[in-house]
N, C-alpha and C. Protein backbone atom coordinates (compact mmCIF):
# COMPACT_ATOMS: atom_id res chain seq x y z
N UNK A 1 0.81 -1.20 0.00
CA UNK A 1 0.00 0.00 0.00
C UNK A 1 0.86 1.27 0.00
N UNK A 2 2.13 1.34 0.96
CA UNK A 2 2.82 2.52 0.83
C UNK A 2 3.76 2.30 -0.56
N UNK A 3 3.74 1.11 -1.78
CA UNK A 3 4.19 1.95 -2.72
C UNK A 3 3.02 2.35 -3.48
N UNK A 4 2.02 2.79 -3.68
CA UNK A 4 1.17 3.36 -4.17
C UNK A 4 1.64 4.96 -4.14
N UNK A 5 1.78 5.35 -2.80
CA UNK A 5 1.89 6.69 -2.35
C UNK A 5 3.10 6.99 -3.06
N UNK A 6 3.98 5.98 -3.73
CA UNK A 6 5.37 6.86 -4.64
C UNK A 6 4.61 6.71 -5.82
N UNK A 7 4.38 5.27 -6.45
CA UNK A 7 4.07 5.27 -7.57
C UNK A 7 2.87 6.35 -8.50
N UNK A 8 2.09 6.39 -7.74
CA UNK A 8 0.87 7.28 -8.36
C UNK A 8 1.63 8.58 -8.57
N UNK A 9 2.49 9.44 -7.48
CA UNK A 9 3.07 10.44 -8.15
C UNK A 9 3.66 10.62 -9.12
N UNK A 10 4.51 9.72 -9.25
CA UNK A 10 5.63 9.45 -10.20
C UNK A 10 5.17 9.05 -11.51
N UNK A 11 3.98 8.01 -11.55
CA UNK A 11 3.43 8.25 -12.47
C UNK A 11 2.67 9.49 -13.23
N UNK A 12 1.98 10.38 -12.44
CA UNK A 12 1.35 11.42 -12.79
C UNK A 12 2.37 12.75 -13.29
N UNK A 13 3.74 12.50 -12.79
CA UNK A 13 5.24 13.65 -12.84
C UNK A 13 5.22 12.81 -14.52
N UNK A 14 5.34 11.62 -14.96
CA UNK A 14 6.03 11.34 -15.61
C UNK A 14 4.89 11.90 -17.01
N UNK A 15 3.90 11.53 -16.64
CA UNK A 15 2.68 11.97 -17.08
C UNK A 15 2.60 13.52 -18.11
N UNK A 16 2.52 13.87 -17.07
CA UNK A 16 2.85 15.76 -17.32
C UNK A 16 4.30 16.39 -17.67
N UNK A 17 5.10 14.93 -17.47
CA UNK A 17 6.61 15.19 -17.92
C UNK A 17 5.86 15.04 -19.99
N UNK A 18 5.64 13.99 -20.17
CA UNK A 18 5.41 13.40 -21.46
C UNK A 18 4.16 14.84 -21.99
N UNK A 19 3.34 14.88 -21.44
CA UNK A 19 2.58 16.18 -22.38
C UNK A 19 3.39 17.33 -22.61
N UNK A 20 3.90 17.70 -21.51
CA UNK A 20 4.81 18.98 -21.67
C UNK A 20 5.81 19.02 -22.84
N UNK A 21 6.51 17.60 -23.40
CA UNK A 21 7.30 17.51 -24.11
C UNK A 21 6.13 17.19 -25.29
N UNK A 22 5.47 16.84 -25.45
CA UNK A 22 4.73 17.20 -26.68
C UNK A 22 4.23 18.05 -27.06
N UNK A 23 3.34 18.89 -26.17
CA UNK A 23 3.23 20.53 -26.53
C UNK A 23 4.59 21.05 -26.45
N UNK A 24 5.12 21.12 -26.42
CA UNK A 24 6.76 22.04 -26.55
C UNK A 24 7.07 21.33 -28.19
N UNK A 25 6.90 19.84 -28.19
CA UNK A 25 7.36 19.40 -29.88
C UNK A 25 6.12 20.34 -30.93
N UNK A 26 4.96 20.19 -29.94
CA UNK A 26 3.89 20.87 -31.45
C UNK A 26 4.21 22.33 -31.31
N UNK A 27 4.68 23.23 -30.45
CA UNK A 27 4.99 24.79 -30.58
C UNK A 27 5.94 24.76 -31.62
N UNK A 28 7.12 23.80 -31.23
CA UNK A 28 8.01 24.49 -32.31
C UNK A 28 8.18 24.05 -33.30
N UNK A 29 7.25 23.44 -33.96
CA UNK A 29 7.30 23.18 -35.31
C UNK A 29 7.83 21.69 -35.95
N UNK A 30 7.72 21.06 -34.74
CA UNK A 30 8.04 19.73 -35.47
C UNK A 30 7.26 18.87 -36.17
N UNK A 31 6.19 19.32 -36.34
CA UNK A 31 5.15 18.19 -36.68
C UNK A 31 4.25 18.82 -38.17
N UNK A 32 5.16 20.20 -38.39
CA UNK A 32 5.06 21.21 -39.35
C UNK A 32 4.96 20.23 -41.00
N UNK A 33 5.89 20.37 -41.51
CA UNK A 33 6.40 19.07 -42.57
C UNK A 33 6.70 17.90 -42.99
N UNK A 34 5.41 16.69 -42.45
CA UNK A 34 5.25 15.71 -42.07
C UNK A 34 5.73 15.12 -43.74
N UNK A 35 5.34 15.96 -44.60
CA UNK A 35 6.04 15.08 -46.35
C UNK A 35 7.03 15.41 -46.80
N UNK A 36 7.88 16.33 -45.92
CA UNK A 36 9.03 16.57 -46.63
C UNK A 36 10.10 15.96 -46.22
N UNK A 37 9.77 14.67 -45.41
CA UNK A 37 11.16 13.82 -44.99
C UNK A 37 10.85 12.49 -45.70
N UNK A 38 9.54 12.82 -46.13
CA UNK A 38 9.23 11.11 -46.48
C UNK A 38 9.53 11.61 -48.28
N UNK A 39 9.37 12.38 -48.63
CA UNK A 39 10.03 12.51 -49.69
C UNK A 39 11.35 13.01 -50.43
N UNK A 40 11.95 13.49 -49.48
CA UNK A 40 13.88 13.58 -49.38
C UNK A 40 14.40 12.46 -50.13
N UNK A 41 13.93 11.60 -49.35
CA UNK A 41 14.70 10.24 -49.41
C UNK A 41 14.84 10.32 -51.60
N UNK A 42 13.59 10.48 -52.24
CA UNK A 42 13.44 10.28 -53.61
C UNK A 42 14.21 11.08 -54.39
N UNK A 43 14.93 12.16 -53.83
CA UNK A 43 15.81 13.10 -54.05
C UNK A 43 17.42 12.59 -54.57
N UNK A 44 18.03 12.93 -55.57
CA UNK A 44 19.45 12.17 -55.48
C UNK A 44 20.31 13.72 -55.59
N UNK A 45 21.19 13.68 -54.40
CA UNK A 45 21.69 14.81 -53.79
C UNK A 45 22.89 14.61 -54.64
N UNK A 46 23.40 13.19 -55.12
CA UNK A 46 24.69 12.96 -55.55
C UNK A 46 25.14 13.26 -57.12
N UNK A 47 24.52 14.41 -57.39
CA UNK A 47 24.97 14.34 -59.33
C UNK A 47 25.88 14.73 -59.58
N UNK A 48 26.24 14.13 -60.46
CA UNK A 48 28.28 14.39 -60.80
C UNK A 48 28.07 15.03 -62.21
N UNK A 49 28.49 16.34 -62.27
CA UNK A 49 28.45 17.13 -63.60
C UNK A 49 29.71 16.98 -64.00
């Protein structure tokens, strides 16, 4: 019963740890250009003139 009294916090810290880091990823723009990595790849960076 007394690990409840750690775990539930720690879960709920880890909790609000994990949203915080996802609103902070959607502010700054990471989730901005979801097709421009999946189409890089089709790109050939390597041309030899």
């Amino acid at each position: 019963m007394t690990a409840l009294l750690i775990l539930i916090p720690a879960a709920l810290f880890l909790g609000l740890l994990g949203l915080g880091a996802f609103l902070w990823a959607l502010r700054s723009g990471q989730f901005e250009d979801l097709d421009g990595a999946a189409e890089r790849i089709l790109y050939d960076d390597d041309l030899e003139c």
